[in-house]
PDB file of N, CA and C in Angstrom:
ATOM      1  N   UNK A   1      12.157   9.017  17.015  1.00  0.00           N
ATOM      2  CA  UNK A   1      11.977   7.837  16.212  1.00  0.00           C
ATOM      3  C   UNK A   1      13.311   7.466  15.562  1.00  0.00           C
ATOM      4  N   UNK A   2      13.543   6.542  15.678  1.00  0.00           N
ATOM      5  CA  UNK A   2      15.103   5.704  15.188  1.00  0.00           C
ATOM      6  C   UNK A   2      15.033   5.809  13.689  1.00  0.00           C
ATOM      7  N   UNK A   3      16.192   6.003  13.108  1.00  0.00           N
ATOM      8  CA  UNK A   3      16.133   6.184  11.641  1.00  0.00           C
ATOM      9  C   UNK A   3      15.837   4.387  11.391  1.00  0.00           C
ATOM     10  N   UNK A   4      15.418   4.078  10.112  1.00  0.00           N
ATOM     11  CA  UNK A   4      14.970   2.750   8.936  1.00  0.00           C
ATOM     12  C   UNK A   4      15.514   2.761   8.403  1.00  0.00           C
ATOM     13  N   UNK A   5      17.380   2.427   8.223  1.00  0.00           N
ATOM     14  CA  UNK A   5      17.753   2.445   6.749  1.00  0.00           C
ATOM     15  C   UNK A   5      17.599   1.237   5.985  1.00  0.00           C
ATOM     16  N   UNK A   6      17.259   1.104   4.886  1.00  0.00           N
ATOM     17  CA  UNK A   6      16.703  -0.389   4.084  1.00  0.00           C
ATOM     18  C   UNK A   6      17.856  -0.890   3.522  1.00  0.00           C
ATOM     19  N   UNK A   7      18.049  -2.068   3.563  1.00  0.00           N
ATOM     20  CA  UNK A   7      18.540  -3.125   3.170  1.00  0.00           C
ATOM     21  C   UNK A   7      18.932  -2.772   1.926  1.00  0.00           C
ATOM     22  N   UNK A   8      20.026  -2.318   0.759  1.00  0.00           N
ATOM     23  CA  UNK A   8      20.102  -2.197  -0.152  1.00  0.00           C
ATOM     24  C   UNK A   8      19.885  -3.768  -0.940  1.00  0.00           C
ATOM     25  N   UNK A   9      18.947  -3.610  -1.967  1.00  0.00           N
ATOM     26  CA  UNK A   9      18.571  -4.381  -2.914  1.00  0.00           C
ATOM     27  C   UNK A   9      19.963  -5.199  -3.426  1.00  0.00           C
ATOM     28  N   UNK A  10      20.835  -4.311  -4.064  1.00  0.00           N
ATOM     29  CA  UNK A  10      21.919  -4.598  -4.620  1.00  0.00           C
ATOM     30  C   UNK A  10      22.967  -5.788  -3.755  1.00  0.00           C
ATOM     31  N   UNK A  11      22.496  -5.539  -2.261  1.00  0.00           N
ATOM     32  CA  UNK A  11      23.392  -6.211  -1.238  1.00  0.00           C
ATOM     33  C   UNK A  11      22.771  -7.516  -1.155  1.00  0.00           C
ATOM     34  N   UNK A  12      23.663  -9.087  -1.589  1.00  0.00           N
ATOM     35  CA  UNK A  12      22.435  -9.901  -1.067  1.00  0.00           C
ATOM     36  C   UNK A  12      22.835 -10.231   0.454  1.00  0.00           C
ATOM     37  N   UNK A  13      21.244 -11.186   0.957  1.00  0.00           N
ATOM     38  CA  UNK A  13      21.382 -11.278   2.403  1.00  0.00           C
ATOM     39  C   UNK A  13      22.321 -12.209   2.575  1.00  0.00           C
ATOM     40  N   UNK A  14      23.526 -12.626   1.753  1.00  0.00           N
ATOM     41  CA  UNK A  14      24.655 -13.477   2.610  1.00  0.00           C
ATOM     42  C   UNK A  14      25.445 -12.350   2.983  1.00  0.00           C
ATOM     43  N   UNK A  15      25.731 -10.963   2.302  1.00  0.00           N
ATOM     44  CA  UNK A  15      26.536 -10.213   2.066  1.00  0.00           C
ATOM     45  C   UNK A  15      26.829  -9.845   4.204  1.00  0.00           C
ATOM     46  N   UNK A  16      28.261  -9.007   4.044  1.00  0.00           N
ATOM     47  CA  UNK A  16      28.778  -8.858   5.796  1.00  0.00           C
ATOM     48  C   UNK A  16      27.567  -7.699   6.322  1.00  0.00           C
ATOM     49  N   UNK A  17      27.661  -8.296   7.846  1.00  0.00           N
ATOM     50  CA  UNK A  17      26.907  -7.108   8.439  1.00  0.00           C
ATOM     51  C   UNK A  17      27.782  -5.607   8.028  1.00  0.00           C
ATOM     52  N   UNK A  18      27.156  -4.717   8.433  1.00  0.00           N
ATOM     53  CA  UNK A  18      28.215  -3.441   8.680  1.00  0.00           C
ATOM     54  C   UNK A  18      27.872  -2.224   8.945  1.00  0.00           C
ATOM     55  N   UNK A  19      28.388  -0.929   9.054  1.00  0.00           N
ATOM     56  CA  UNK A  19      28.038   0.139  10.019  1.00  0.00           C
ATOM     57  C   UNK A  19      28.474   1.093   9.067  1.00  0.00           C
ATOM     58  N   UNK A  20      27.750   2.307   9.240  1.00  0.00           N
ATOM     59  CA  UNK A  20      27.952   3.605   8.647  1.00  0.00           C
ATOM     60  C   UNK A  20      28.493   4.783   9.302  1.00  0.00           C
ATOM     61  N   UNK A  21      29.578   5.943   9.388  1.00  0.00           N
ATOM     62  CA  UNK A  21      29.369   6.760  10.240  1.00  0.00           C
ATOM     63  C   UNK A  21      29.345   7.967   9.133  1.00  0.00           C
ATOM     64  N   UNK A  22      28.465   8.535   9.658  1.00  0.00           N
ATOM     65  CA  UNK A  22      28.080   9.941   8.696  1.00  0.00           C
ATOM     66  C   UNK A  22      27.778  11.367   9.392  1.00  0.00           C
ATOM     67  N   UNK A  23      28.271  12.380   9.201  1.00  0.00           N
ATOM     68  CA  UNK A  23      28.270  13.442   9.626  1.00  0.00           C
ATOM     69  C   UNK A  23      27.492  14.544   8.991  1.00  0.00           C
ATOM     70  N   UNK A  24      26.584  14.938   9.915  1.00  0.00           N
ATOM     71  CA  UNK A  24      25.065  15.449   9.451  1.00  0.00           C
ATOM     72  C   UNK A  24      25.436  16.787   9.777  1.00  0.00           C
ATOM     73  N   UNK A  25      24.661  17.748   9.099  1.00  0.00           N
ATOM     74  CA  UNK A  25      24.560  19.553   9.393  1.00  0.00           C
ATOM     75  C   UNK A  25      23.360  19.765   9.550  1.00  0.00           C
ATOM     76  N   UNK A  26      22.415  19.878  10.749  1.00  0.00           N
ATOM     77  CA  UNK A  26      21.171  19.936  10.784  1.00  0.00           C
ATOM     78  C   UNK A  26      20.548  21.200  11.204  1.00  0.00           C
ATOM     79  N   UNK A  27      19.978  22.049  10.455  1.00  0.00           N
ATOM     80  CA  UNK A  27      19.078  22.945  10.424  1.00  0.00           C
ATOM     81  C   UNK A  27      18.610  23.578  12.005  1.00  0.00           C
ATOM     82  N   UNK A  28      17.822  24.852  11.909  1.00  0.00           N
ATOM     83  CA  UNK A  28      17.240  25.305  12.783  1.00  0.00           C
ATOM     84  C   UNK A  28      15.710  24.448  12.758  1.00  0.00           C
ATOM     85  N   UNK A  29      15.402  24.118  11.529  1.00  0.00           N
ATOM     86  CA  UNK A  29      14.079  23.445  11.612  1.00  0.00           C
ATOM     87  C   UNK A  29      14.372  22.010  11.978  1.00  0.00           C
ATOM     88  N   UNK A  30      15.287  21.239  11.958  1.00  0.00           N
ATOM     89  CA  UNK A  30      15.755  19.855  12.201  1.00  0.00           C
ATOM     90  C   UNK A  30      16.013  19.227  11.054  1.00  0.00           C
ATOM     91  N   UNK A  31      16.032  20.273   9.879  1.00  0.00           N
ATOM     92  CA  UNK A  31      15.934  18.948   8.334  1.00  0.00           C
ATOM     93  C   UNK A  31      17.546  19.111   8.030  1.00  0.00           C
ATOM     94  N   UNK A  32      18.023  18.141   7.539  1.00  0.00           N
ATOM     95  CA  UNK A  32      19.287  17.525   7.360  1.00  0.00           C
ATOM     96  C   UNK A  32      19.619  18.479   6.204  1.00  0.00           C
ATOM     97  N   UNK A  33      20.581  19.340   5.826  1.00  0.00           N
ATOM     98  CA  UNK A  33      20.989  20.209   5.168  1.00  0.00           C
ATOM     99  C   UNK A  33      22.517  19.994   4.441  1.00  0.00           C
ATOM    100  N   UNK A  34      23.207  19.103   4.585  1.00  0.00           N
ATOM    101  CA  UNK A  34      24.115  18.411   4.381  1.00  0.00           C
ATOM    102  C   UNK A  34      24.725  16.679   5.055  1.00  0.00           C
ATOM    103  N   UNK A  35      25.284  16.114   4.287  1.00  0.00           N
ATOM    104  CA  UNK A  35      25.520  15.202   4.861  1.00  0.00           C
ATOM    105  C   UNK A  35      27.011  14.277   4.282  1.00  0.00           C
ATOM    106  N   UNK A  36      28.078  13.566   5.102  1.00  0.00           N
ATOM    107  CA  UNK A  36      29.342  13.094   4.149  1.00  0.00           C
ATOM    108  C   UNK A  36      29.243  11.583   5.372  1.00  0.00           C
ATOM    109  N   UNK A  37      29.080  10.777   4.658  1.00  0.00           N
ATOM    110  CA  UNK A  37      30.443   9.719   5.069  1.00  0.00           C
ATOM    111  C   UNK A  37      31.847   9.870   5.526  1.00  0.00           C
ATOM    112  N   UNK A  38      31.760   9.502   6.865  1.00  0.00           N
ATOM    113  CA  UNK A  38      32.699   9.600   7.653  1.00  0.00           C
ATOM    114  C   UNK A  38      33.666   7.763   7.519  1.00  0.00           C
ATOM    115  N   UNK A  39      32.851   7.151   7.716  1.00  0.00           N
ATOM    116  CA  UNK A  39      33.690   5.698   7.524  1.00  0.00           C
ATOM    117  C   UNK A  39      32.306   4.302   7.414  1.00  0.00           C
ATOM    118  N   UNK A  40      32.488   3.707   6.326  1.00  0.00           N
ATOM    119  CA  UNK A  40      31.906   2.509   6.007  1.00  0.00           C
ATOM    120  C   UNK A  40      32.944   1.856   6.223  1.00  0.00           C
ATOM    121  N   UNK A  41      32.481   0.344   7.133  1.00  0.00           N
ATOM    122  CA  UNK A  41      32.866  -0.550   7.452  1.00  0.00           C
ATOM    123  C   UNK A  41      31.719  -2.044   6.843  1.00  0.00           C
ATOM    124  N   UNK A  42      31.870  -2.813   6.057  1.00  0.00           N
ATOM    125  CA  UNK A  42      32.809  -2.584   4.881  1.00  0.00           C
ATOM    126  C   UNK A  42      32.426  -1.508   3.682  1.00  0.00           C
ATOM    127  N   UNK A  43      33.465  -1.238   3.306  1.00  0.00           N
ATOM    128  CA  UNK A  43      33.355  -0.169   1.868  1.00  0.00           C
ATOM    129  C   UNK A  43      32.589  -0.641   0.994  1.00  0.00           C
ATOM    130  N   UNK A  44      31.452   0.481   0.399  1.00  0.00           N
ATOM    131  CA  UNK A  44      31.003   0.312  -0.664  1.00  0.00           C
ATOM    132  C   UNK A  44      29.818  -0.860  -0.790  1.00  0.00           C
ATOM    133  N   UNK A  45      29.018  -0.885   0.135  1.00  0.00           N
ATOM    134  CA  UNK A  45      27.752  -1.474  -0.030  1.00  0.00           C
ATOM    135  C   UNK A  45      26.628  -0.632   0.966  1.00  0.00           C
ATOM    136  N   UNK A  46      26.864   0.040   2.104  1.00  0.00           N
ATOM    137  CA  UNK A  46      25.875   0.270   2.226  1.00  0.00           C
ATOM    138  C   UNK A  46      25.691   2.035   2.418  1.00  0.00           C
ATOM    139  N   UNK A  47      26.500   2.551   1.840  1.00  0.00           N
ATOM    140  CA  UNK A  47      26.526   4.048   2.452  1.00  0.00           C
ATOM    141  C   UNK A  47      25.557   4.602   1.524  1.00  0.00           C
ATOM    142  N   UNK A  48      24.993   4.333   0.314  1.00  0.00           N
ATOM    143  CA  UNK A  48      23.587   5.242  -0.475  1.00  0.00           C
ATOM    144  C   UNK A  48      22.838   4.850   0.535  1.00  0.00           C
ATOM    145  N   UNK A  49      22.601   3.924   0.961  1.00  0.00           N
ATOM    146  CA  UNK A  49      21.294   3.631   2.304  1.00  0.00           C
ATOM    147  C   UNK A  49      21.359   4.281   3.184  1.00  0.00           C
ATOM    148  N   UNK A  50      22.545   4.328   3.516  1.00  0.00           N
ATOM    149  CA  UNK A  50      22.693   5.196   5.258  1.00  0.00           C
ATOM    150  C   UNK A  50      22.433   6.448   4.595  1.00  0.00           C
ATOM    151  N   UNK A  51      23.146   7.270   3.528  1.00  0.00           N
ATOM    152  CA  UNK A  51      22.492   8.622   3.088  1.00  0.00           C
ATOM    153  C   UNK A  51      21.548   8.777   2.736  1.00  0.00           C
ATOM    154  N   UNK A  52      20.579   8.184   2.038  1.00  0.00           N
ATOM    155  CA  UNK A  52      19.071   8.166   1.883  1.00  0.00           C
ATOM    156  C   UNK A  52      18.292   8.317   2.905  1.00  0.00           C
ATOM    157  N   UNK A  53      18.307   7.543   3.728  1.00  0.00           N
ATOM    158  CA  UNK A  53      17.678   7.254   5.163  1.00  0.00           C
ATOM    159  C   UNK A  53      17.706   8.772   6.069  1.00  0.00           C
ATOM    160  N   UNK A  54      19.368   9.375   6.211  1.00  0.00           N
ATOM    161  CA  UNK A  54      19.625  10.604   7.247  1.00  0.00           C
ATOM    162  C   UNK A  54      18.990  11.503   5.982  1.00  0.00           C
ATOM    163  N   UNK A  55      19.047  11.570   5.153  1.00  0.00           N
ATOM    164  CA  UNK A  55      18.888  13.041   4.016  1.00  0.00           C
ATOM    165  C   UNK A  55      17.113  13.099   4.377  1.00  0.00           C
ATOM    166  N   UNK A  56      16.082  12.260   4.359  1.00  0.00           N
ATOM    167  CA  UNK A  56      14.789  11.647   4.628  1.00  0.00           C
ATOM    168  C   UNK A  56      14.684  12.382   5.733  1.00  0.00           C
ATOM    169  N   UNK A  57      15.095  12.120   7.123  1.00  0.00           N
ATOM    170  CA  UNK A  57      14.897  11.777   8.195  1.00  0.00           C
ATOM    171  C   UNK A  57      14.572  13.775   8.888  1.00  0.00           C
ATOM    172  N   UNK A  58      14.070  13.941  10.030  1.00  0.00           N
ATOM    173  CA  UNK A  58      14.013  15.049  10.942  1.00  0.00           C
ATOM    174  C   UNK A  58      14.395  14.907  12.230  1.00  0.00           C
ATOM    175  N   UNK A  59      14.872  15.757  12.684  1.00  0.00           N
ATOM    176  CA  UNK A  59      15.116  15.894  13.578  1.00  0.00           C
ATOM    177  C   UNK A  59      15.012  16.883  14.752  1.00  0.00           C
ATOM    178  N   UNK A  60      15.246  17.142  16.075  1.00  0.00           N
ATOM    179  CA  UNK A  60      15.011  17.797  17.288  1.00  0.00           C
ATOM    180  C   UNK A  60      16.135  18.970  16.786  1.00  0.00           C
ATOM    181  N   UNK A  61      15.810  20.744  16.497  1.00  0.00           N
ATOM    182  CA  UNK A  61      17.169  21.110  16.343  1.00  0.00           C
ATOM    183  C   UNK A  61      17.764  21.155  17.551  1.00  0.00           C
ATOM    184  N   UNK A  62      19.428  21.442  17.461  1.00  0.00           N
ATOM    185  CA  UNK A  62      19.992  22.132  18.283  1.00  0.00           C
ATOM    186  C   UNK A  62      19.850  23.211  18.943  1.00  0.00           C
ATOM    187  N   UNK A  63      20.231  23.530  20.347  1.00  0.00           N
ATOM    188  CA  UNK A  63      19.877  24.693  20.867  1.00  0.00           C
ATOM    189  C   UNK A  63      20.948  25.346  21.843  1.00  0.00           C
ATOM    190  N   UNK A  64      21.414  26.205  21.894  1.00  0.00           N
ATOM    191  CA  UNK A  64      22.464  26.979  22.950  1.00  0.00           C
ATOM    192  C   UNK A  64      22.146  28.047  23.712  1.00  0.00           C
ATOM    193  N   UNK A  65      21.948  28.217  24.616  1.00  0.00           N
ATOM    194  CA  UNK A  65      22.151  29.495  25.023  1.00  0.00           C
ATOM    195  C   UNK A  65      20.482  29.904  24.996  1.00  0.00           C
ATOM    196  N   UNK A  66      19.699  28.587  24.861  1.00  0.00           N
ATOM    197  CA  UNK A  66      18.184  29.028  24.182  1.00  0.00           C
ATOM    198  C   UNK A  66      17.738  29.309  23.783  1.00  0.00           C
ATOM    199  N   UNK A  67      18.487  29.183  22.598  1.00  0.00           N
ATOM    200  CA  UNK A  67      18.286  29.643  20.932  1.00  0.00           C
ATOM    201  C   UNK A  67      18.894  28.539  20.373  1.00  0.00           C
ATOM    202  N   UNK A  68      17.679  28.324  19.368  1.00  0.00           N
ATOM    203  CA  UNK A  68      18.213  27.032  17.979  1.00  0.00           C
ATOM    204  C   UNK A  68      18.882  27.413  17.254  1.00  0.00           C
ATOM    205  N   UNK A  69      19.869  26.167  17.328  1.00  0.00           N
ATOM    206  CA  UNK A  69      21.182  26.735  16.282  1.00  0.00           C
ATOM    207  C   UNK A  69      21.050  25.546  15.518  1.00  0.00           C
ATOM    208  N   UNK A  70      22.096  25.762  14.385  1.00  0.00           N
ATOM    209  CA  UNK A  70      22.304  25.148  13.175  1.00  0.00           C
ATOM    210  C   UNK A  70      23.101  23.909  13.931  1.00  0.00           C
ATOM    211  N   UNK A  71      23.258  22.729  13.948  1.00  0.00           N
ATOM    212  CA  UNK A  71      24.345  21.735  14.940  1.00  0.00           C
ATOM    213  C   UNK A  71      25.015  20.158  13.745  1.00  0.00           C
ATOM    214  N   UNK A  72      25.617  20.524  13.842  1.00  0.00           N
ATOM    215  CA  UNK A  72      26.982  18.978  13.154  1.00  0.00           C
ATOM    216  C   UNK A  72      26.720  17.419  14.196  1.00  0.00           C
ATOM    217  N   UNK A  73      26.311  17.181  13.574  1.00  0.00           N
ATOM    218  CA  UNK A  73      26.232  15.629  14.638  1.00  0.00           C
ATOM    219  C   UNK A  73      26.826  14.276  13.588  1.00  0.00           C
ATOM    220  N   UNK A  74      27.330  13.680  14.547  1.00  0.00           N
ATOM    221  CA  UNK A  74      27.984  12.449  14.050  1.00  0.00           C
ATOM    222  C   UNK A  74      26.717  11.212  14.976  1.00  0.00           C
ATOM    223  N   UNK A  75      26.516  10.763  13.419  1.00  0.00           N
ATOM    224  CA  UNK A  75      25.714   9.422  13.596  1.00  0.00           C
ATOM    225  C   UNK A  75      26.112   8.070  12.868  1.00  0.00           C
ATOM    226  N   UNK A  76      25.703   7.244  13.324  1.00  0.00           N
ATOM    227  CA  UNK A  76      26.369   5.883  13.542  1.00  0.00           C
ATOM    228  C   UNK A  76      25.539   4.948  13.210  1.00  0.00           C
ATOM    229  N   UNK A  77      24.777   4.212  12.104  1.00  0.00           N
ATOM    230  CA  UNK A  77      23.770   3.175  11.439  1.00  0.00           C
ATOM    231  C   UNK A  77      25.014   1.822  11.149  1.00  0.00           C
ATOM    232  N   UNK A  78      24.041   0.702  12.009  1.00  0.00           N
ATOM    233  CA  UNK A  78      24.252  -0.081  12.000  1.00  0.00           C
ATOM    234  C   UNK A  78      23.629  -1.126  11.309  1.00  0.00           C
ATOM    235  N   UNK A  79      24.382  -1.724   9.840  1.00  0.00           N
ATOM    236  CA  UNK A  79      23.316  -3.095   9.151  1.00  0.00           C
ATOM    237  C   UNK A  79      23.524  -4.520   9.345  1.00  0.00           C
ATOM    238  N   UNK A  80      22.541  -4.872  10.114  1.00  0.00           N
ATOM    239  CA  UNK A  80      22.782  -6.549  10.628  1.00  0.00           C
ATOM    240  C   UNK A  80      21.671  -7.350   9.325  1.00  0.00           C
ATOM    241  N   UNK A  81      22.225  -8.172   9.315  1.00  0.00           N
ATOM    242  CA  UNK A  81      21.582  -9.539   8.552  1.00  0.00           C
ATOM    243  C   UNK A  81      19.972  -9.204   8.092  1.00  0.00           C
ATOM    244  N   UNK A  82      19.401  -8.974   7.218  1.00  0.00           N
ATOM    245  CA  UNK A  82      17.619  -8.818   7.294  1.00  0.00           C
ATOM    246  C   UNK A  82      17.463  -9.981   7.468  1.00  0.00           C
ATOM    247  N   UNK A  83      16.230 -10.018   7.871  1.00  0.00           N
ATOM    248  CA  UNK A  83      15.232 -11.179   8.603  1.00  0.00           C
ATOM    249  C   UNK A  83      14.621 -12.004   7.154  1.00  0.00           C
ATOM    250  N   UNK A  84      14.573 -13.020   7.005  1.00  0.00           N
ATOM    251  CA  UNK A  84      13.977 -13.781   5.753  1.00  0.00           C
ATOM    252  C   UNK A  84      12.394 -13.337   5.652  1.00  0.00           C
ATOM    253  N   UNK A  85      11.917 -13.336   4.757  1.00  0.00           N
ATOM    254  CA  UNK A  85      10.759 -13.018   3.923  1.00  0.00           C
ATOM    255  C   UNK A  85       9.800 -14.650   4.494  1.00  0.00           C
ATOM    256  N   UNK A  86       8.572 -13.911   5.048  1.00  0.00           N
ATOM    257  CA  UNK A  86       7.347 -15.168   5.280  1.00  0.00           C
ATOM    258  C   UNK A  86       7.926 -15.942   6.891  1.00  0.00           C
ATOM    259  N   UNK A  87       8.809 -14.928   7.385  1.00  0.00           N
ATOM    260  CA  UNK A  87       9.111 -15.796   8.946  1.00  0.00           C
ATOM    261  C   UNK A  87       8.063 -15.475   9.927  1.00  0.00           C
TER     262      UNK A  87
END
């Protein structure tokens, strides 16, 4: 299931599209155990969303050798325009 990150309130909908990259430490169980901002494009509007959303979220763990391991993944949330209210 694709992560939902929400529209920060604070952002209005004229504000620029833009993208998050964040670097996750995910568990043997799949739950997100750390997490940093790697690069907001633009700075400083939407990265509490993109971290809210991955910190929330589960995942498939990693596995090597056929055994679940602990795994670092770089993920990439993208925020386009929200859709108007009553369309």
């Amino acid at each position: 299931m694709p992560i939902q990150a929400k529209w920060p309130q604070s952002v209005s909908a004229g504000a620029p599209q833009g993208r998050v990259v964040l670097l996750l430490l995910i568990d043997e169980s799949g739950a997100v155990t750390e997490v940093s901002v790697v690069e907001a494009v633009p700075a400083g509007y939407f990265e509490e969303s993109a971290l809210a959303a991955t910190r929330a979220a589960r995942f498939t763990p990693g596995s090597k050798d056929g055994r679940i391991v602990k795994s670092r993944v770089l993920m990439e949330l993208n925020y386009g325009v929200p859709e108007a209210v009553g369309r």
